[in-house]
Structures are given as C-alpha cells and as structure tokens.
PDB file of N, CA and C in Angstrom:
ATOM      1  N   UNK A   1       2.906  11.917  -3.295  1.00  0.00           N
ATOM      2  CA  UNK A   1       2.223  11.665  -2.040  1.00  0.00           C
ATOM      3  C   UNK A   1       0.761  11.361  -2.344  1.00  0.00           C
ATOM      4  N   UNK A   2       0.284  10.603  -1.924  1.00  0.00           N
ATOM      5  CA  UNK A   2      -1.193   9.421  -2.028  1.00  0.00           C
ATOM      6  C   UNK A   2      -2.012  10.091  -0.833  1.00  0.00           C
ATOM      7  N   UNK A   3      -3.707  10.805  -1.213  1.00  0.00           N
ATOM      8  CA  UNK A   3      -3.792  10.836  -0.040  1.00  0.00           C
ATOM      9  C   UNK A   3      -4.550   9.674   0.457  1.00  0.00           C
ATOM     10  N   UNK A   4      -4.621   8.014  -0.166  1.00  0.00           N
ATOM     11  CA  UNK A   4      -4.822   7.329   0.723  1.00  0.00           C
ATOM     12  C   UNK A   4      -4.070   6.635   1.916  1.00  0.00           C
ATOM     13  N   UNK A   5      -2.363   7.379   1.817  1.00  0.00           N
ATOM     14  CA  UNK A   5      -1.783   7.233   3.120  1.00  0.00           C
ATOM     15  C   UNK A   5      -2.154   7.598   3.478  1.00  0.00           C
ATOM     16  N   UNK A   6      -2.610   8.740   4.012  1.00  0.00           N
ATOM     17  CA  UNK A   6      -3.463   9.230   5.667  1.00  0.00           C
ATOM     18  C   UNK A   6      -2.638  10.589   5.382  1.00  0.00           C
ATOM     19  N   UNK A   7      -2.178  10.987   6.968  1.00  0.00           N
ATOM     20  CA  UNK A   7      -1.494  11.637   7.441  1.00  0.00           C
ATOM     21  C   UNK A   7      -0.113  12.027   6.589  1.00  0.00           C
ATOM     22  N   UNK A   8       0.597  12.811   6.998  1.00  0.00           N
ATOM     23  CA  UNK A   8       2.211  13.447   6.222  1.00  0.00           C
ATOM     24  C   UNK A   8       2.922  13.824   7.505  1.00  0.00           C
ATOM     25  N   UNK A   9       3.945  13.004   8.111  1.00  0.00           N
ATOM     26  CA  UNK A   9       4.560  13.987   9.089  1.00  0.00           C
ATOM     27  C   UNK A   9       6.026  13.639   8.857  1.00  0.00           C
ATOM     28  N   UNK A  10       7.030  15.109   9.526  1.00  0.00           N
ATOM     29  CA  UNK A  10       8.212  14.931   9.043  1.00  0.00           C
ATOM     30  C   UNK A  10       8.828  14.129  10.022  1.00  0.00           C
ATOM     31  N   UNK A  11      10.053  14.005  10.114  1.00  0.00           N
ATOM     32  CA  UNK A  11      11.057  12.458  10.307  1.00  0.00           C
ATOM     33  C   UNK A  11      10.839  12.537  11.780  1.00  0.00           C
ATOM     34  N   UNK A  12      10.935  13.298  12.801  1.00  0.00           N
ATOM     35  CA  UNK A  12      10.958  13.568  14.204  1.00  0.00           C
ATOM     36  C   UNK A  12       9.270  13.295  15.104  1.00  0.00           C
ATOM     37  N   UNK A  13       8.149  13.369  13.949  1.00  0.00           N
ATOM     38  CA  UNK A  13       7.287  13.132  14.526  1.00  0.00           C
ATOM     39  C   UNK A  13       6.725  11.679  13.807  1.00  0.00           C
ATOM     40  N   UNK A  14       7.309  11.237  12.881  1.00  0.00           N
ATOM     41  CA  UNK A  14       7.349  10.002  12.656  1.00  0.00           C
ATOM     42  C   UNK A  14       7.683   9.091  14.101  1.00  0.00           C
ATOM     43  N   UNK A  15       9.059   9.312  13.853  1.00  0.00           N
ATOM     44  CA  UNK A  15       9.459   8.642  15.251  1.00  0.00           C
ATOM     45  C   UNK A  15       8.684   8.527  16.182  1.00  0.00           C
ATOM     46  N   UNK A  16       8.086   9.848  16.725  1.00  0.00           N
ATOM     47  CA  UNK A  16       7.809   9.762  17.951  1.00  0.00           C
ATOM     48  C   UNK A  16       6.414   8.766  17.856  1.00  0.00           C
ATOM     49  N   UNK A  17       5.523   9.005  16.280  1.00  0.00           N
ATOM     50  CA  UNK A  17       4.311   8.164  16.599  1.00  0.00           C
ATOM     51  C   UNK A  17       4.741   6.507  16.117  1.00  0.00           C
ATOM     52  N   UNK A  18       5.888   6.197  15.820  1.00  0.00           N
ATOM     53  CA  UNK A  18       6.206   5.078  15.419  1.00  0.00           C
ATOM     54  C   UNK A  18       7.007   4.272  16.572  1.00  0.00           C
ATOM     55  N   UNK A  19       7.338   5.425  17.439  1.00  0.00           N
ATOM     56  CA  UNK A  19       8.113   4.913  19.123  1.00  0.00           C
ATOM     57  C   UNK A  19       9.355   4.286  18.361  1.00  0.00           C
ATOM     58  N   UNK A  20      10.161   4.581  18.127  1.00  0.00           N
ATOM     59  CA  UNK A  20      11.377   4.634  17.576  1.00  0.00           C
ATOM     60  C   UNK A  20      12.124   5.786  17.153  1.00  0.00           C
ATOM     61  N   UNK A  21      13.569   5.834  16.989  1.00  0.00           N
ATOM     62  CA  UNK A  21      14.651   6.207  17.200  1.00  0.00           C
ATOM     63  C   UNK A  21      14.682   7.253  15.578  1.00  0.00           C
ATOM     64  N   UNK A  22      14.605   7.948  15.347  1.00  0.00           N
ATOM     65  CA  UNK A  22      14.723   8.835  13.902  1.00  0.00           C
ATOM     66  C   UNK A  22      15.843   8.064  13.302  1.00  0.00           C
ATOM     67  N   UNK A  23      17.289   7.761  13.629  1.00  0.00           N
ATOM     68  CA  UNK A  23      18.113   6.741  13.008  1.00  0.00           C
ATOM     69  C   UNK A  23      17.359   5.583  12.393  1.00  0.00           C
ATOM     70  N   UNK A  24      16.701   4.409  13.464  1.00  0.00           N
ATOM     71  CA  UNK A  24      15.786   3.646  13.052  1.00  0.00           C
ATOM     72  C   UNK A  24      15.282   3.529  11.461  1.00  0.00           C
ATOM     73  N   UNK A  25      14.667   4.663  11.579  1.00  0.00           N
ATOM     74  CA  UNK A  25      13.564   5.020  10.247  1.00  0.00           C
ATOM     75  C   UNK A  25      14.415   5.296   8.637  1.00  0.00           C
ATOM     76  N   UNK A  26      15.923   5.980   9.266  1.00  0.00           N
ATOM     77  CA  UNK A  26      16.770   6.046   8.325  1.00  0.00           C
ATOM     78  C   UNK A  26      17.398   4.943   7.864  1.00  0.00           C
ATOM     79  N   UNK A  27      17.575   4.021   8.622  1.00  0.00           N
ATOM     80  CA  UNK A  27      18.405   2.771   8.334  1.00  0.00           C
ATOM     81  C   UNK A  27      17.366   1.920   7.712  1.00  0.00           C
ATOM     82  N   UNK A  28      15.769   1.399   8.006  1.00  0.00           N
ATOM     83  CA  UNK A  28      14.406   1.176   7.554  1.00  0.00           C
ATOM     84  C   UNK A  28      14.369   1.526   5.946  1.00  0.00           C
ATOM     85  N   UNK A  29      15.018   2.914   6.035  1.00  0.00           N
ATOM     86  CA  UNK A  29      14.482   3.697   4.698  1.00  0.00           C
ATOM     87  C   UNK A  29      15.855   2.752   3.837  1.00  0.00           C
ATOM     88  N   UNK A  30      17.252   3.028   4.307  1.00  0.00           N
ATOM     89  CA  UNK A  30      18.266   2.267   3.463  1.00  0.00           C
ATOM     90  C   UNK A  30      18.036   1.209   2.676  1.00  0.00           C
ATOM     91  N   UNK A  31      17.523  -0.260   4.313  1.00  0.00           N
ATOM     92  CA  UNK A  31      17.197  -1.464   3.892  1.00  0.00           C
ATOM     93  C   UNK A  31      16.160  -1.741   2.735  1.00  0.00           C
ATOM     94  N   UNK A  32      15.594  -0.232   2.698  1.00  0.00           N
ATOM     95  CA  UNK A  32      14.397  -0.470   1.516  1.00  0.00           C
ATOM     96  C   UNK A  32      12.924  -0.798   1.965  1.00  0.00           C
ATOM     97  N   UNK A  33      12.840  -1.535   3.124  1.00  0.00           N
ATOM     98  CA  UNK A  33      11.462  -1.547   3.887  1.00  0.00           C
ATOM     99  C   UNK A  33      10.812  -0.292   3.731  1.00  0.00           C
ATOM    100  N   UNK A  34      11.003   0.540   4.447  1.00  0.00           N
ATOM    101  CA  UNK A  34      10.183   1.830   3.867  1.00  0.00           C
ATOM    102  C   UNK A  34      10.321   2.689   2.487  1.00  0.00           C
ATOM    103  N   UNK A  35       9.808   3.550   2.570  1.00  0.00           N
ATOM    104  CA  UNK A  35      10.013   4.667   1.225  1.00  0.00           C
ATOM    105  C   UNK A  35       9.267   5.896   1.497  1.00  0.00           C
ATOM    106  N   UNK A  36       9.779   6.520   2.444  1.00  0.00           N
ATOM    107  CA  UNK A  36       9.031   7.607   2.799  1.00  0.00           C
ATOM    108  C   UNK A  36       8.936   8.914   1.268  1.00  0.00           C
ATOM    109  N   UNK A  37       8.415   9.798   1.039  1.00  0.00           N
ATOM    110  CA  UNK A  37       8.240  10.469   0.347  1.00  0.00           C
ATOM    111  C   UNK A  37       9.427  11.697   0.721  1.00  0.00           C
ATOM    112  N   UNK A  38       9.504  12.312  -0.343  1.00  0.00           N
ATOM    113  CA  UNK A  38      10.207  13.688   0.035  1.00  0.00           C
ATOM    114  C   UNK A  38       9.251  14.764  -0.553  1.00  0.00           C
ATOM    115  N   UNK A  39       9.881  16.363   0.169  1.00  0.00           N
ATOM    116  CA  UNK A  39       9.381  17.431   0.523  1.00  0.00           C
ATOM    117  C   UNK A  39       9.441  17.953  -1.474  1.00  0.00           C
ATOM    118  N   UNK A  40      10.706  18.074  -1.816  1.00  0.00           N
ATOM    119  CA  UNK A  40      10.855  18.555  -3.211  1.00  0.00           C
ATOM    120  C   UNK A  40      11.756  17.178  -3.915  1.00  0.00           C
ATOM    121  N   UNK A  41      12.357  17.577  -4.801  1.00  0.00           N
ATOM    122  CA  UNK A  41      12.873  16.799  -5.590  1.00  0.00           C
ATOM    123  C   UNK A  41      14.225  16.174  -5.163  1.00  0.00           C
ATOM    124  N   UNK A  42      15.308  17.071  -4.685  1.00  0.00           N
ATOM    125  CA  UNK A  42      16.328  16.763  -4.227  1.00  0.00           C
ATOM    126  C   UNK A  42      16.208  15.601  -3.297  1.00  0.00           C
ATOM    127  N   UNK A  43      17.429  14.689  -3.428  1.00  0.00           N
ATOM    128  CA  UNK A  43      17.558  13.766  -2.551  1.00  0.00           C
ATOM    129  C   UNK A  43      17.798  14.548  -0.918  1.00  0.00           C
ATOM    130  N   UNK A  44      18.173  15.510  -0.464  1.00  0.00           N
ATOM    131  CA  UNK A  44      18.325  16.212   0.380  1.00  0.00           C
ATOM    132  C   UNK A  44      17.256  16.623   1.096  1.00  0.00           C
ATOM    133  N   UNK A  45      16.185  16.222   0.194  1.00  0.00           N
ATOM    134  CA  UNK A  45      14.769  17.406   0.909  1.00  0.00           C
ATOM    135  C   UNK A  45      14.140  16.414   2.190  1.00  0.00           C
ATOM    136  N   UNK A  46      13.525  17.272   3.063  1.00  0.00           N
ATOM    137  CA  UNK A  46      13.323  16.497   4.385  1.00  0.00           C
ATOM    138  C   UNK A  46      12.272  15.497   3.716  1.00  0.00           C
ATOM    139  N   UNK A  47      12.637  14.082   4.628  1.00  0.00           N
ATOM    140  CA  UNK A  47      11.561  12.903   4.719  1.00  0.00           C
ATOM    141  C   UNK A  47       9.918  13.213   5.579  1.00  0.00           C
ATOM    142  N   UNK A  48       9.052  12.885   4.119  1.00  0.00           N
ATOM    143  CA  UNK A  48       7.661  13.178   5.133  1.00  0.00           C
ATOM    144  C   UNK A  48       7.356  11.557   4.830  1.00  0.00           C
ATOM    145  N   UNK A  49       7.119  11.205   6.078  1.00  0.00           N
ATOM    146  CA  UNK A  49       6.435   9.640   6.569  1.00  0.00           C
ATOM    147  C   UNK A  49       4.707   9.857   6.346  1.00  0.00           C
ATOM    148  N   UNK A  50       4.045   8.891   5.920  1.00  0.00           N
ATOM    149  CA  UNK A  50       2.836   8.624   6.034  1.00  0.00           C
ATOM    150  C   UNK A  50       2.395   7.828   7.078  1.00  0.00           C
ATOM    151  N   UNK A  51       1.380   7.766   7.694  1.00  0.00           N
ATOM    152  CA  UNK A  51       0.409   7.052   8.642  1.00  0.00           C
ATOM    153  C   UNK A  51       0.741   5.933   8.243  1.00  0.00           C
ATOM    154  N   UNK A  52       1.032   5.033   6.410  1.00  0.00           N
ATOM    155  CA  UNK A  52       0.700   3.746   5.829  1.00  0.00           C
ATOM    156  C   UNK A  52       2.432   3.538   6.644  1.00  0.00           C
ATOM    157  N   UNK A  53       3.211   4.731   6.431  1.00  0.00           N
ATOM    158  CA  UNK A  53       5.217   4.247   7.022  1.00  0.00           C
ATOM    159  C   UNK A  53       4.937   3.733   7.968  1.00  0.00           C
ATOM    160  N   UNK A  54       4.031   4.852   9.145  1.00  0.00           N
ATOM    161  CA  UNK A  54       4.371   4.657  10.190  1.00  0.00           C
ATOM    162  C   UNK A  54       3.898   2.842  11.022  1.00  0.00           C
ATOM    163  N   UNK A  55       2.496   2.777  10.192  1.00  0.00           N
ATOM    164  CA  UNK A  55       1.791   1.460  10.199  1.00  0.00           C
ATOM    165  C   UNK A  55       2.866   0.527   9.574  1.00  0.00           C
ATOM    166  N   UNK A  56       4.045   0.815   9.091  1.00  0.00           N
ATOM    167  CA  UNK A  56       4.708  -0.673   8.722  1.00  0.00           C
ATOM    168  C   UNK A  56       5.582  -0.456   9.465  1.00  0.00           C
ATOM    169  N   UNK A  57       6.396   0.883   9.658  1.00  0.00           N
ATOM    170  CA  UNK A  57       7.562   0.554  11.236  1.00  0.00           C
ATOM    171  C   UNK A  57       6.991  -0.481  12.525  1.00  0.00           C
ATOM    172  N   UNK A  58       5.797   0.015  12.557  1.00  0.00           N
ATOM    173  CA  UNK A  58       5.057  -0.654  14.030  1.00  0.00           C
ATOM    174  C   UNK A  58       5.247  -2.296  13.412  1.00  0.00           C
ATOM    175  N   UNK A  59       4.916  -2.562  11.907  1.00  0.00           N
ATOM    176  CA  UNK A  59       4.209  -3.646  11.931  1.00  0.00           C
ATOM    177  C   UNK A  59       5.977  -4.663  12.235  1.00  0.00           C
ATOM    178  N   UNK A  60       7.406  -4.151  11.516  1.00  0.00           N
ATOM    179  CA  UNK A  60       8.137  -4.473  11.122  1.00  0.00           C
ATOM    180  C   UNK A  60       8.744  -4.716  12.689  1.00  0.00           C
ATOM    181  N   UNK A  61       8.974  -3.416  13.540  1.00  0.00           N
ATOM    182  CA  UNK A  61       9.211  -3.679  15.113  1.00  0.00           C
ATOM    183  C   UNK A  61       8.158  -5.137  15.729  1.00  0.00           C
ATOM    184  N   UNK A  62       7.171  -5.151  15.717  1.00  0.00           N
ATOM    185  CA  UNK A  62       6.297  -6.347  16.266  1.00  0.00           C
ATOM    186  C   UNK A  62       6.981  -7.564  15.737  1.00  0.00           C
ATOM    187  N   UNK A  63       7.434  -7.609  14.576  1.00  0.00           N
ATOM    188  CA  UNK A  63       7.699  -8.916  13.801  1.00  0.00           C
ATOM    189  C   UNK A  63       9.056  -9.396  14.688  1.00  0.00           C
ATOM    190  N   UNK A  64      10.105  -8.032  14.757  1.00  0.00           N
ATOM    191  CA  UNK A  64      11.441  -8.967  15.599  1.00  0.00           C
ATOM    192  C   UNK A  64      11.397  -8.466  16.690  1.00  0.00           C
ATOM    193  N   UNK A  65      10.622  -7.865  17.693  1.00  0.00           N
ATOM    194  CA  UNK A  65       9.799  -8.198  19.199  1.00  0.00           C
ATOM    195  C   UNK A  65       9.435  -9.526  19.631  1.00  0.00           C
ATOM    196  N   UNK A  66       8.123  -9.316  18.736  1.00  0.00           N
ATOM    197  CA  UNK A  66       7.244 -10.334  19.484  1.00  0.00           C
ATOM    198  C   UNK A  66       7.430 -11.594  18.713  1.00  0.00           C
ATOM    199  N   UNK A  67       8.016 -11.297  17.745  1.00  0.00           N
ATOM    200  CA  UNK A  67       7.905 -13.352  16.876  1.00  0.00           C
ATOM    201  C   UNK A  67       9.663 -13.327  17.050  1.00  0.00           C
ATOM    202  N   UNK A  68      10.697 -12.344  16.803  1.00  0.00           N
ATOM    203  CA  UNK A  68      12.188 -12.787  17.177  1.00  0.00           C
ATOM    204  C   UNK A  68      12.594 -12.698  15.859  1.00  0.00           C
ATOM    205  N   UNK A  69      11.937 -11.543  14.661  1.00  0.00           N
ATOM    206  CA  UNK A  69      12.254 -12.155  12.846  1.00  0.00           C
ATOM    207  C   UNK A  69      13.789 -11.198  13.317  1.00  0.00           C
ATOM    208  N   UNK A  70      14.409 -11.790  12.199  1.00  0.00           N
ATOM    209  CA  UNK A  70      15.637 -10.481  12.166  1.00  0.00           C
ATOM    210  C   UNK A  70      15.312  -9.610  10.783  1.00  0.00           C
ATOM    211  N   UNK A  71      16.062  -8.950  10.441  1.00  0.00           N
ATOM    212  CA  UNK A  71      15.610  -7.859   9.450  1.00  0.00           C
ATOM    213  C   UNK A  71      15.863  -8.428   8.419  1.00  0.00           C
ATOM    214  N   UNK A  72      16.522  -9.623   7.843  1.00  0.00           N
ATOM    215  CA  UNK A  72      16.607 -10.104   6.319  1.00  0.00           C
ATOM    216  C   UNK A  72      14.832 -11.130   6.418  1.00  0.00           C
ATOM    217  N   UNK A  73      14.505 -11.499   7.424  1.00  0.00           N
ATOM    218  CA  UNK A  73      13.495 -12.008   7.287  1.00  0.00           C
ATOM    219  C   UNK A  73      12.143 -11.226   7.250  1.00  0.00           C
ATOM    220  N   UNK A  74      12.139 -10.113   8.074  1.00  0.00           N
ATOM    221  CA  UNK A  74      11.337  -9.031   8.024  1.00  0.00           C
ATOM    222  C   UNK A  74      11.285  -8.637   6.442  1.00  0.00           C
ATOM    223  N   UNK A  75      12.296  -8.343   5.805  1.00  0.00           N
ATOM    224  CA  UNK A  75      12.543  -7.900   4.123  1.00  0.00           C
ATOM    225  C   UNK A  75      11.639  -9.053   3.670  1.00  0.00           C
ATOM    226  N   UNK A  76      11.766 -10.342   4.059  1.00  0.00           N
ATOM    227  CA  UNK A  76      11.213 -11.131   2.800  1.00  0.00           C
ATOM    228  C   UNK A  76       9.735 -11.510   3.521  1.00  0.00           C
ATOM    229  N   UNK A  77       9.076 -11.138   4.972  1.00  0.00           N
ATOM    230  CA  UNK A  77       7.854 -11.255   4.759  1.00  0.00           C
ATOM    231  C   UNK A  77       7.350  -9.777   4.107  1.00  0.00           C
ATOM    232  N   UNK A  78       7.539  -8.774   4.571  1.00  0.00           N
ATOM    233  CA  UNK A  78       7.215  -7.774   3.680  1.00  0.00           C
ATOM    234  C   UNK A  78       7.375  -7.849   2.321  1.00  0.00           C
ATOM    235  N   UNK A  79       7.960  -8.147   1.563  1.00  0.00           N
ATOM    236  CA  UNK A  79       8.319  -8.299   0.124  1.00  0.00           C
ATOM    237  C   UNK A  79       6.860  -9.312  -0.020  1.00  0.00           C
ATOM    238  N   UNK A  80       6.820 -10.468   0.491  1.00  0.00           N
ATOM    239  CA  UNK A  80       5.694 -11.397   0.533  1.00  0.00           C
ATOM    240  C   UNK A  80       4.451 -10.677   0.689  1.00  0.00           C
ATOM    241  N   UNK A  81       4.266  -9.924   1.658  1.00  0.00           N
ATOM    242  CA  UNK A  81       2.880  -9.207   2.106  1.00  0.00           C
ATOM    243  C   UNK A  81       2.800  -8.177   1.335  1.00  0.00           C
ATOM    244  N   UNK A  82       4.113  -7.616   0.550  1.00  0.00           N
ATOM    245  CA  UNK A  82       3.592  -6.170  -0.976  1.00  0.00           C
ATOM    246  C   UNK A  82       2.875  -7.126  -1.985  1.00  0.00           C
ATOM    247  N   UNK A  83       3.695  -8.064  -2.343  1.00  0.00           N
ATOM    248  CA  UNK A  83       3.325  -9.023  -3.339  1.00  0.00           C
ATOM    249  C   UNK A  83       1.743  -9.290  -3.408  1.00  0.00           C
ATOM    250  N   UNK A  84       1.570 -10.163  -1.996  1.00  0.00           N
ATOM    251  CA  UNK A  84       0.034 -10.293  -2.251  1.00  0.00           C
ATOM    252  C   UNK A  84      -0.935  -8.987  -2.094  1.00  0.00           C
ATOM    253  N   UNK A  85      -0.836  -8.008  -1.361  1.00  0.00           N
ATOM    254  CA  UNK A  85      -1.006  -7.048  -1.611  1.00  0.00           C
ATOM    255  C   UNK A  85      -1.732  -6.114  -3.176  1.00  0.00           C
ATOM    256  N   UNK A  86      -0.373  -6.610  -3.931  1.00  0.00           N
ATOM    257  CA  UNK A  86      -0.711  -5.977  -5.162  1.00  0.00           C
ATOM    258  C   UNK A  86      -1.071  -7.268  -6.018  1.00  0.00           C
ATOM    259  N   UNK A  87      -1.112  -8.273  -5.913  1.00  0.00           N
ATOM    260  CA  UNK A  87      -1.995  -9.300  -6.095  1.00  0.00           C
ATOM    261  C   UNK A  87      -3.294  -9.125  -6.132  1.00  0.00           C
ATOM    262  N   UNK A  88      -3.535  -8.639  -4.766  1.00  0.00           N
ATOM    263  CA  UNK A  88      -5.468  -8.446  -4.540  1.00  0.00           C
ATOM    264  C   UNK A  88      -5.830  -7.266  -5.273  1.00  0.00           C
ATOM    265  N   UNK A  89      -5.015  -6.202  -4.942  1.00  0.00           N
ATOM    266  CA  UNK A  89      -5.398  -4.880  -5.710  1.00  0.00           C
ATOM    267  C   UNK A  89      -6.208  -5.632  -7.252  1.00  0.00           C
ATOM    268  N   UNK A  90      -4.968  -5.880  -8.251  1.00  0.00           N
ATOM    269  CA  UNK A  90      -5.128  -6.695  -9.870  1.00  0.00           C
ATOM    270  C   UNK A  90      -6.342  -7.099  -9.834  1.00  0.00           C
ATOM    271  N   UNK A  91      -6.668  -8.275  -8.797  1.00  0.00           N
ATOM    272  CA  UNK A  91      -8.101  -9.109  -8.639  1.00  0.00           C
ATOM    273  C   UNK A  91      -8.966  -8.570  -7.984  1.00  0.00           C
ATOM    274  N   UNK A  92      -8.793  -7.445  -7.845  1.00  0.00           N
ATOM    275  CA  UNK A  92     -10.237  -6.663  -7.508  1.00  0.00           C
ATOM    276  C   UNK A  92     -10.572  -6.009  -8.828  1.00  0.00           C
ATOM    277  N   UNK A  93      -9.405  -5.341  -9.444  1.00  0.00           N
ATOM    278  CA  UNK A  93      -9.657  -4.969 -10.582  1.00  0.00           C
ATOM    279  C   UNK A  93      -9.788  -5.600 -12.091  1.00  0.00           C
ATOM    280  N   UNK A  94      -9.604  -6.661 -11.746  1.00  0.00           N
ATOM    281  CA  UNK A  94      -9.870  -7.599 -12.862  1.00  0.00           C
ATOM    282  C   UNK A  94     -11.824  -7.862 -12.538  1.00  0.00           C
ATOM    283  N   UNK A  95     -12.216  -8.268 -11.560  1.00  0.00           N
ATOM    284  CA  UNK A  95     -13.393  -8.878 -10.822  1.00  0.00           C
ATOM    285  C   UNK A  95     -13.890  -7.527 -11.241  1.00  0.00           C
ATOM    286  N   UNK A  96     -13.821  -6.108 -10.825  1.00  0.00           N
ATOM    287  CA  UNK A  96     -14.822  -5.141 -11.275  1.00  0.00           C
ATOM    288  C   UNK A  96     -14.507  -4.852 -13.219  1.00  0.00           C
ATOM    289  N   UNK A  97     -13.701  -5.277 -13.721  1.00  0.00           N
ATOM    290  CA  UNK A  97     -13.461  -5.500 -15.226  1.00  0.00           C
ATOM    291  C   UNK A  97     -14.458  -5.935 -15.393  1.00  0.00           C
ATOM    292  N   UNK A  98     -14.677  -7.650 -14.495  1.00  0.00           N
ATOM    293  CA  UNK A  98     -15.643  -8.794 -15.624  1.00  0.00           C
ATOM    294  C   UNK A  98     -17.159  -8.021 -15.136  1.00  0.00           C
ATOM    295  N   UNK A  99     -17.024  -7.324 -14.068  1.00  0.00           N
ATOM    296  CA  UNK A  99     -18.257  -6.885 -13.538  1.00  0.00           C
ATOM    297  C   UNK A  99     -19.099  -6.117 -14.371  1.00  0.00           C
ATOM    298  N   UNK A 100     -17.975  -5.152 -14.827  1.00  0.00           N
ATOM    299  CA  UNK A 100     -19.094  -4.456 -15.407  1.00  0.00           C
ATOM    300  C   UNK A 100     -19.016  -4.869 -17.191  1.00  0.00           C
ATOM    301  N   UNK A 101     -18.619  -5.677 -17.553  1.00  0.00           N
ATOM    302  CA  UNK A 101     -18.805  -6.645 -19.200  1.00  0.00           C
ATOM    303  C   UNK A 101     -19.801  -7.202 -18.666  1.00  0.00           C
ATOM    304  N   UNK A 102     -19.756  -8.269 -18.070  1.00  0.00           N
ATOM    305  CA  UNK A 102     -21.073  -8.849 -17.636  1.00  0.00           C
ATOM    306  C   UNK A 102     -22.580  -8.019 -17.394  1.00  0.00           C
ATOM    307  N   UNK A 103     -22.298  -6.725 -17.252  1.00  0.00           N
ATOM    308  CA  UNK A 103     -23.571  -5.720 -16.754  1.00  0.00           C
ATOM    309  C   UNK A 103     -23.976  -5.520 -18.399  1.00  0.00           C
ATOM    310  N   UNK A 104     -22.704  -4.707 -19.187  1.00  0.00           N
ATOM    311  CA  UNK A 104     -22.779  -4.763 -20.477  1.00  0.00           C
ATOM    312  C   UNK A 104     -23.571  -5.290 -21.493  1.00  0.00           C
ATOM    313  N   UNK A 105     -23.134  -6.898 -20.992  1.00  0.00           N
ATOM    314  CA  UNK A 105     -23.344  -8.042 -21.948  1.00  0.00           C
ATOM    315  C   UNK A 105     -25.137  -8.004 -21.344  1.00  0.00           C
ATOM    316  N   UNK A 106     -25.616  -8.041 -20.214  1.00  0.00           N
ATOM    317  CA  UNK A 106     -26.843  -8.259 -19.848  1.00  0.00           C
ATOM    318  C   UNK A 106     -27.708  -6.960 -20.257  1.00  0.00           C
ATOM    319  N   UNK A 107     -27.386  -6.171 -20.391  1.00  0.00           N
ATOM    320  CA  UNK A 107     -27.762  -4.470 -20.755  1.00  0.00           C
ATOM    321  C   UNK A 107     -28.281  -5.077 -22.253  1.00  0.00           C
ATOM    322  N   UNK A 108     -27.329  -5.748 -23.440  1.00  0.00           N
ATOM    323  CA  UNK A 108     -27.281  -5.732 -24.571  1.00  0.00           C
ATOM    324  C   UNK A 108     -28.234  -7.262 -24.891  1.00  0.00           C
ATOM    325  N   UNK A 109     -28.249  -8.000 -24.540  1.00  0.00           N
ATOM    326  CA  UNK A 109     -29.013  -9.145 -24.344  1.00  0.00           C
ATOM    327  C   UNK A 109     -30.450  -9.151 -23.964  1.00  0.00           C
ATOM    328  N   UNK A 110     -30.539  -7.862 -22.864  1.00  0.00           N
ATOM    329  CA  UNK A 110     -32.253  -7.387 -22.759  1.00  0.00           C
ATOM    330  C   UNK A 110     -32.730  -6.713 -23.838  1.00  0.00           C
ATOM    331  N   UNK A 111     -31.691  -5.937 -24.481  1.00  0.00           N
ATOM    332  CA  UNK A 111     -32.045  -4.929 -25.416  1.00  0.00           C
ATOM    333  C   UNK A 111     -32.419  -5.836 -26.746  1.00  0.00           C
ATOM    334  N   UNK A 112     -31.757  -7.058 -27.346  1.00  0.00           N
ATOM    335  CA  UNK A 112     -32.162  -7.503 -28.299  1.00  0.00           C
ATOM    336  C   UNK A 112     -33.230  -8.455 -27.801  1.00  0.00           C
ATOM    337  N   UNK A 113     -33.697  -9.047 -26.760  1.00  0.00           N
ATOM    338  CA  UNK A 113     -35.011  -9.635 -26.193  1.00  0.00           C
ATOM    339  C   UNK A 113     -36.092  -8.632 -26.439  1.00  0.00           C
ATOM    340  N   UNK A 114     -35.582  -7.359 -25.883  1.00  0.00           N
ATOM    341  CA  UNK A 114     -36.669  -6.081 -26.423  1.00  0.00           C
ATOM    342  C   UNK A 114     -37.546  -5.761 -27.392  1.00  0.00           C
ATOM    343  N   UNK A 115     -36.655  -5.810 -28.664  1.00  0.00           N
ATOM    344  CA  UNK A 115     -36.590  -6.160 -29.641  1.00  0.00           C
ATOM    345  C   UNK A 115     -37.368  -6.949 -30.246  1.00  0.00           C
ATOM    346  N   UNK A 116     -36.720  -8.389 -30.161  1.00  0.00           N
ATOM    347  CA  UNK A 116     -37.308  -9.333 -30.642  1.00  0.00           C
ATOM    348  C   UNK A 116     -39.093  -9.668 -30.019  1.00  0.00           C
ATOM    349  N   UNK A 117     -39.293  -9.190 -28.755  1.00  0.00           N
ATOM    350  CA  UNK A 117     -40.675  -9.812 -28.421  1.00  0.00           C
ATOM    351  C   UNK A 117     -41.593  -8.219 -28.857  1.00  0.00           C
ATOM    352  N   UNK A 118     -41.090  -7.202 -29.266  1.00  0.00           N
ATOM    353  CA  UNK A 118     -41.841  -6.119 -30.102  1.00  0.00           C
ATOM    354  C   UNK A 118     -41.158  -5.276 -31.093  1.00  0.00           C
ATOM    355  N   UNK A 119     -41.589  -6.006 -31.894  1.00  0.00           N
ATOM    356  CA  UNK A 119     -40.669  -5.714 -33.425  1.00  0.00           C
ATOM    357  C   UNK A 119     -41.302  -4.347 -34.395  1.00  0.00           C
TER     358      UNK A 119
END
C-alpha cells in the first residue's frame, strides 16, 4: 500500500464513495482494471480500495455513461492511459537524471575555471 494513493477503505465503503454496486468493484477487480490491495497475504483477506481505485471506478463508469465505451474498450483506453502514465513518470526521471549531470558537469567546469584563472 502507497501512501501516495490517498485514503484505504474497505470494499463497502469503496462502493459507496465510488456510487457503485460492491459486485461492480469485484468484477472491475477480475477484468483487471483495478487492483485493489489486500489486508494480509491470503488471497481471502478483505479488499482495501484506495482514493487512486476509487478515482478510476468513477473515471471507468464516465467512459461507458457518458461517451457509451463498453468494457473491452475501457481495458484498452486504460491500458493506454497506464502506459503513458508510466511513460511520463521514466521522463521525468530521466529529465531530473540529465538535471542534475548537467549541475555536476557545471559544478566541475567552474571548479577547473577556478583554478585555471588562480593557480
């Protein structure tokens, strides 16, 4: 459990803040769209949903509401939206990589200017 999901709540108050059906969330969890966390190790142990679940039930309900997706299409914009997702994550972390070589490289470049203009 991440605490940049947010929140931890178990399967019944999921629902209720996700306005859906506790089945819902189970069948969600099957298709693989979600991945709620568990309590202990056992596959048995109660489902705790995060704020990030509950933010993709909402987002996944809106998609075949209000645009009409069905759930194999819902799977493949989500699959699309993890993708870039962890796309940007990489290129943020690549971009603060060159960031701080570049700080490095300028750190080490003053230091031999240093140097060189008082020897």
């Amino acid at each position: 459990m991440d605490e940049k999901d947010g929140a931890w709540y178990v399967i019944s108050i999921a629902a209720i803040k996700a306005d859906v059906h506790e089945q819902t969330l189970r069948h969600y969890e099957r298709l693989g769209l979600i991945s709620p966390a568990r309590k202990g190790n056992s596959p048995h142990s109660p489902r705790l949903y995060s704020d990030r679940d509950i933010e993709r039930v909402t987002h996944i309900r809106r998609l075949m509401r209000d645009l009409g997706v069905n759930l194999a299409g819902v799977e493949a914009i989500l699959h699309m939206k993890d993708r870039m997702e962890h796309m940007q994550q990489e290129l943020q972390q690549e971009l603060q990589r060159m960031q701080d070589q570049h700080l490095l490289e300028t750190r080490r470049l003053k230091d031999i200017i240093e140097r060189l203009q008082h020897p």
